[in-house]
C-alpha atoms as a PDB file:
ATOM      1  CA  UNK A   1     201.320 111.213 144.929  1.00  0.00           C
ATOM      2  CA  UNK A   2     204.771 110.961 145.986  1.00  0.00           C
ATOM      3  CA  UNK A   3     205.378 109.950 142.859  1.00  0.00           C
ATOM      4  CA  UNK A   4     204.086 113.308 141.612  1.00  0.00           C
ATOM      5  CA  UNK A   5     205.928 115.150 144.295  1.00  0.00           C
ATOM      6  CA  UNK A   6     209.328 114.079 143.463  1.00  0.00           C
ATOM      7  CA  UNK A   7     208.678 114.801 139.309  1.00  0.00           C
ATOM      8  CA  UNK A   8     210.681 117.492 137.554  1.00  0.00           C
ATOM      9  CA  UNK A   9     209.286 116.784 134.048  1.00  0.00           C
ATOM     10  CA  UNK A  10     206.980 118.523 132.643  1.00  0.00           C
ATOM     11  CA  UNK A  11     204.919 115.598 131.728  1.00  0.00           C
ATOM     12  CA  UNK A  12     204.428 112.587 133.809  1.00  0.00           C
ATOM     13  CA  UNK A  13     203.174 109.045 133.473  1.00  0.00           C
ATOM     14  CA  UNK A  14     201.609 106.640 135.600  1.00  0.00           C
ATOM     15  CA  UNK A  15     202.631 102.743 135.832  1.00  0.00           C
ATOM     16  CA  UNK A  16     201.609 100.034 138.264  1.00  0.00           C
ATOM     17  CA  UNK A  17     203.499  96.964 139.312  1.00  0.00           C
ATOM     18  CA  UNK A  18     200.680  95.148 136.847  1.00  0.00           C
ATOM     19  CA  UNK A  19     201.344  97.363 133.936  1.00  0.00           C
ATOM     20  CA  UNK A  20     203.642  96.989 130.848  1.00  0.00           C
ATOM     21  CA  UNK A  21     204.317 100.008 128.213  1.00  0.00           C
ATOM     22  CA  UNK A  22     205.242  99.589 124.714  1.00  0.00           C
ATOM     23  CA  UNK A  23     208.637 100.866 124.383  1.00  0.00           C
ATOM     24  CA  UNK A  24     207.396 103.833 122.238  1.00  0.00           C
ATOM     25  CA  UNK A  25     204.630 104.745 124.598  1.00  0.00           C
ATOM     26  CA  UNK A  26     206.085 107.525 125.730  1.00  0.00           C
ATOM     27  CA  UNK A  27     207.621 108.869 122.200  1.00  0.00           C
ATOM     28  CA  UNK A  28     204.353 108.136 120.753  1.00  0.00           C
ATOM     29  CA  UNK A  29     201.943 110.173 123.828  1.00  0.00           C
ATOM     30  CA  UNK A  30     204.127 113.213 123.783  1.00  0.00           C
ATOM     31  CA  UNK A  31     204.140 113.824 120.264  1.00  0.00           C
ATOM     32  CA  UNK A  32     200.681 114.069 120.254  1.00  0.00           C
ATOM     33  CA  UNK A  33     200.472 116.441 123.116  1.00  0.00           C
ATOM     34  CA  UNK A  34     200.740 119.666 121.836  1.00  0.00           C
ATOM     35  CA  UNK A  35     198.045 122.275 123.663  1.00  0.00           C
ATOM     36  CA  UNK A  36     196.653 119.193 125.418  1.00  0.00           C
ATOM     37  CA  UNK A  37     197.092 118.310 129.768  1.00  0.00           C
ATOM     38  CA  UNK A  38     196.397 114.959 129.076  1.00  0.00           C
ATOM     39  CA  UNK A  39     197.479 112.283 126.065  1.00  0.00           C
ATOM     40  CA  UNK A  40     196.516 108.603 126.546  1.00  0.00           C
ATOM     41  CA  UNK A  41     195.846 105.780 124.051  1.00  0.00           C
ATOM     42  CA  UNK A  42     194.378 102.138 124.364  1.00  0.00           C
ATOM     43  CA  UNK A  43     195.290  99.431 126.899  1.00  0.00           C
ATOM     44  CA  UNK A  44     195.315  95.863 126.517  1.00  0.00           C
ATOM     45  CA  UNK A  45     193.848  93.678 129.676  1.00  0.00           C
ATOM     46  CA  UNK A  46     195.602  90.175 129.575  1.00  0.00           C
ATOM     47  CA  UNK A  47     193.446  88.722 132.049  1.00  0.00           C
ATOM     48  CA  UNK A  48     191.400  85.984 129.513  1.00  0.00           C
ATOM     49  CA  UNK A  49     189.423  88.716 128.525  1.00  0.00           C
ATOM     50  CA  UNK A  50     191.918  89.946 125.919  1.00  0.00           C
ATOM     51  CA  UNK A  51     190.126  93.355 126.255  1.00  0.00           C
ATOM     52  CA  UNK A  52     191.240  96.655 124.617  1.00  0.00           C
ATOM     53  CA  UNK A  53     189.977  99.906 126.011  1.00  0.00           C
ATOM     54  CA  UNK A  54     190.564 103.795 125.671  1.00  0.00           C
ATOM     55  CA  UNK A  55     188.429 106.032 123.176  1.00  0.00           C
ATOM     56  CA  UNK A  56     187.244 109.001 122.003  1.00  0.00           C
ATOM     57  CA  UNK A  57     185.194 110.913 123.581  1.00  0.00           C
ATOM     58  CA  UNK A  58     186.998 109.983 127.275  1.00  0.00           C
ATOM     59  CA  UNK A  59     184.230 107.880 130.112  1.00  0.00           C
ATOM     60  CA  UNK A  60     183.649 105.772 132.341  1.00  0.00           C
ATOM     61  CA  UNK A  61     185.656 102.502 130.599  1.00  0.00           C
ATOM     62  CA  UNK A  62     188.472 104.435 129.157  1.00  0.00           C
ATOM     63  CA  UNK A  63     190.430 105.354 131.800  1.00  0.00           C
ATOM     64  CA  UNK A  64     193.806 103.587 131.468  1.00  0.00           C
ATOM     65  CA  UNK A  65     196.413 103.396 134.375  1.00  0.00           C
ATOM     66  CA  UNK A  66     199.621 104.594 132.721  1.00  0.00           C
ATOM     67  CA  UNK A  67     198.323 104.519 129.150  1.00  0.00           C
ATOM     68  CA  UNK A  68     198.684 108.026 129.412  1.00  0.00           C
ATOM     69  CA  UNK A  69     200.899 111.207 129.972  1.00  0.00           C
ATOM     70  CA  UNK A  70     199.642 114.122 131.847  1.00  0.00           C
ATOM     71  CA  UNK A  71     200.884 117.415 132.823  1.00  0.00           C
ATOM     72  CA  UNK A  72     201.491 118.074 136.459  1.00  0.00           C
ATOM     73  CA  UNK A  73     198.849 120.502 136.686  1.00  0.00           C
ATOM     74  CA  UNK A  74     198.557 120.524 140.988  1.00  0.00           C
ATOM     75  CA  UNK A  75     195.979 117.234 140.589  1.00  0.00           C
ATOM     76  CA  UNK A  76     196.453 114.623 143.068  1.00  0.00           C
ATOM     77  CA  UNK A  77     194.980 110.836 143.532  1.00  0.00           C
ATOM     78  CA  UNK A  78     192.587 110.947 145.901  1.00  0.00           C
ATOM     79  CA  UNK A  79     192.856 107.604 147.943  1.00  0.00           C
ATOM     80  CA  UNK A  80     189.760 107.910 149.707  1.00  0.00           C
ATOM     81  CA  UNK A  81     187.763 107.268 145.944  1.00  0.00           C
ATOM     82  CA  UNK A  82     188.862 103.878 145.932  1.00  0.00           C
ATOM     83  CA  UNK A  83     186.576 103.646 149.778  1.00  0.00           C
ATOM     84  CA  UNK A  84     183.869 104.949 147.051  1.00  0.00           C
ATOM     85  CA  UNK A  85     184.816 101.946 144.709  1.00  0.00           C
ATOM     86  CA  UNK A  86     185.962 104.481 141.991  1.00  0.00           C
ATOM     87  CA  UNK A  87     189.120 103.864 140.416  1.00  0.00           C
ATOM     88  CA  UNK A  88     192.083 106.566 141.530  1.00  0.00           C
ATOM     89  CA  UNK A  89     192.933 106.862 137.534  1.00  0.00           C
ATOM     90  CA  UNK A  90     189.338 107.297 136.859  1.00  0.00           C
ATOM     91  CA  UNK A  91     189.059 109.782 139.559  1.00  0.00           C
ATOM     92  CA  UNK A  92     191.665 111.658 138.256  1.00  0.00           C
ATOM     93  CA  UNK A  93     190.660 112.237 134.996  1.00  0.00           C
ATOM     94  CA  UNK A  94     187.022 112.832 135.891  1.00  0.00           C
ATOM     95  CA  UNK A  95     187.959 115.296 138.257  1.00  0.00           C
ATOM     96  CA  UNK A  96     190.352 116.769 135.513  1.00  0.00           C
ATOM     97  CA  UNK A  97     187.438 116.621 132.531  1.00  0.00           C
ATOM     98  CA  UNK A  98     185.190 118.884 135.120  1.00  0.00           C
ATOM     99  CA  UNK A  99     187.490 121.209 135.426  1.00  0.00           C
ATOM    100  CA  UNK A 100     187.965 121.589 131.565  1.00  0.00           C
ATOM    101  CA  UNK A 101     190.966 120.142 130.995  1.00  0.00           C
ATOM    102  CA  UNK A 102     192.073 119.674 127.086  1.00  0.00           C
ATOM    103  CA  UNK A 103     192.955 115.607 126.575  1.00  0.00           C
ATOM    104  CA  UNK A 104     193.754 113.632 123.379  1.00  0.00           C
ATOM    105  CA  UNK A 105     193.542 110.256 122.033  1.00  0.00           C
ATOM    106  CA  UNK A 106     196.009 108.210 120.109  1.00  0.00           C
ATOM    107  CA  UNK A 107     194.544 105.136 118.378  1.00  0.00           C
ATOM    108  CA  UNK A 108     196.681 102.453 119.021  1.00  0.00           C
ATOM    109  CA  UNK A 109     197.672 100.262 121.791  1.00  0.00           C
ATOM    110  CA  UNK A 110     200.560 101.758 124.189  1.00  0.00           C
ATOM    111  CA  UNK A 111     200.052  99.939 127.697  1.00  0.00           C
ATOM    112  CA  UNK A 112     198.842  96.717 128.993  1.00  0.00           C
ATOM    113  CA  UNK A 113     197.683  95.321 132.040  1.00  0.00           C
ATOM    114  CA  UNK A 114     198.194  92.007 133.721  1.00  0.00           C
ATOM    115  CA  UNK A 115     195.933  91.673 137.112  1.00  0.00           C
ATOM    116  CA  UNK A 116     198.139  88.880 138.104  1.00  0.00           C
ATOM    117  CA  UNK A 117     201.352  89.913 136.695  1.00  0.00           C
ATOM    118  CA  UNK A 118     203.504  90.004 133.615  1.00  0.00           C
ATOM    119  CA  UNK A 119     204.049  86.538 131.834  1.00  0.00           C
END
């Protein structure tokens, strides 16, 4: 959230110590995002699973941590949903779907994560 508080843009995106972008993520996200608050594609988990999630239509499994841009639109990460074992990302976006929000999907992979840290 401070994160959000200090942004100027008027897109933002998300990244966690465990994440990695593809150096065209954010070329790639914001040329999709015309008339949309929220542009993610897939991520890649490197954790031996070699697992790649995000579709269309968005749910529960294809919420991506910083696979995505999203308009500052006054949303904030609730903390207290990870107490409810909910992801903050997933939280966010669920929270944002309810309220109508307009996202989009690129099909292609533009983050990864690694639970125990780059390679």
């Amino acid at each position: 959230n401070f994160g959000l508080d200090q942004a100027r843009g008027e897109w933002v995106a998300a990244l966690g110590d465990d994440d990695w972008l593809e150096c065209d993520m954010v070329e790639t996200l914001l040329a999709a995002s015309a008339g949309y608050d929220l542009v993610y594609g897939e991520s890649a988990t490197h954790d031996g699973s070699d697992r790649v999630f995000g579709s269309w239509p968005p749910g529960w499994g294809t919420f991506c941590d910083g696979a995505n841009i999203r308009r500052n639109q006054g949303y904030r990460y609730d903390r207290g949903c990870v107490d409810r074992h909910l992801p903050e990302d997933a939280d966010l976006w669920i929270r944002m779907l309810a309220d109508g929000r307009r996202f989009r999907f690129v099909d292609r992979i533009v983050h990864h994560y690694y639970p125990a840290g780059p390679r």
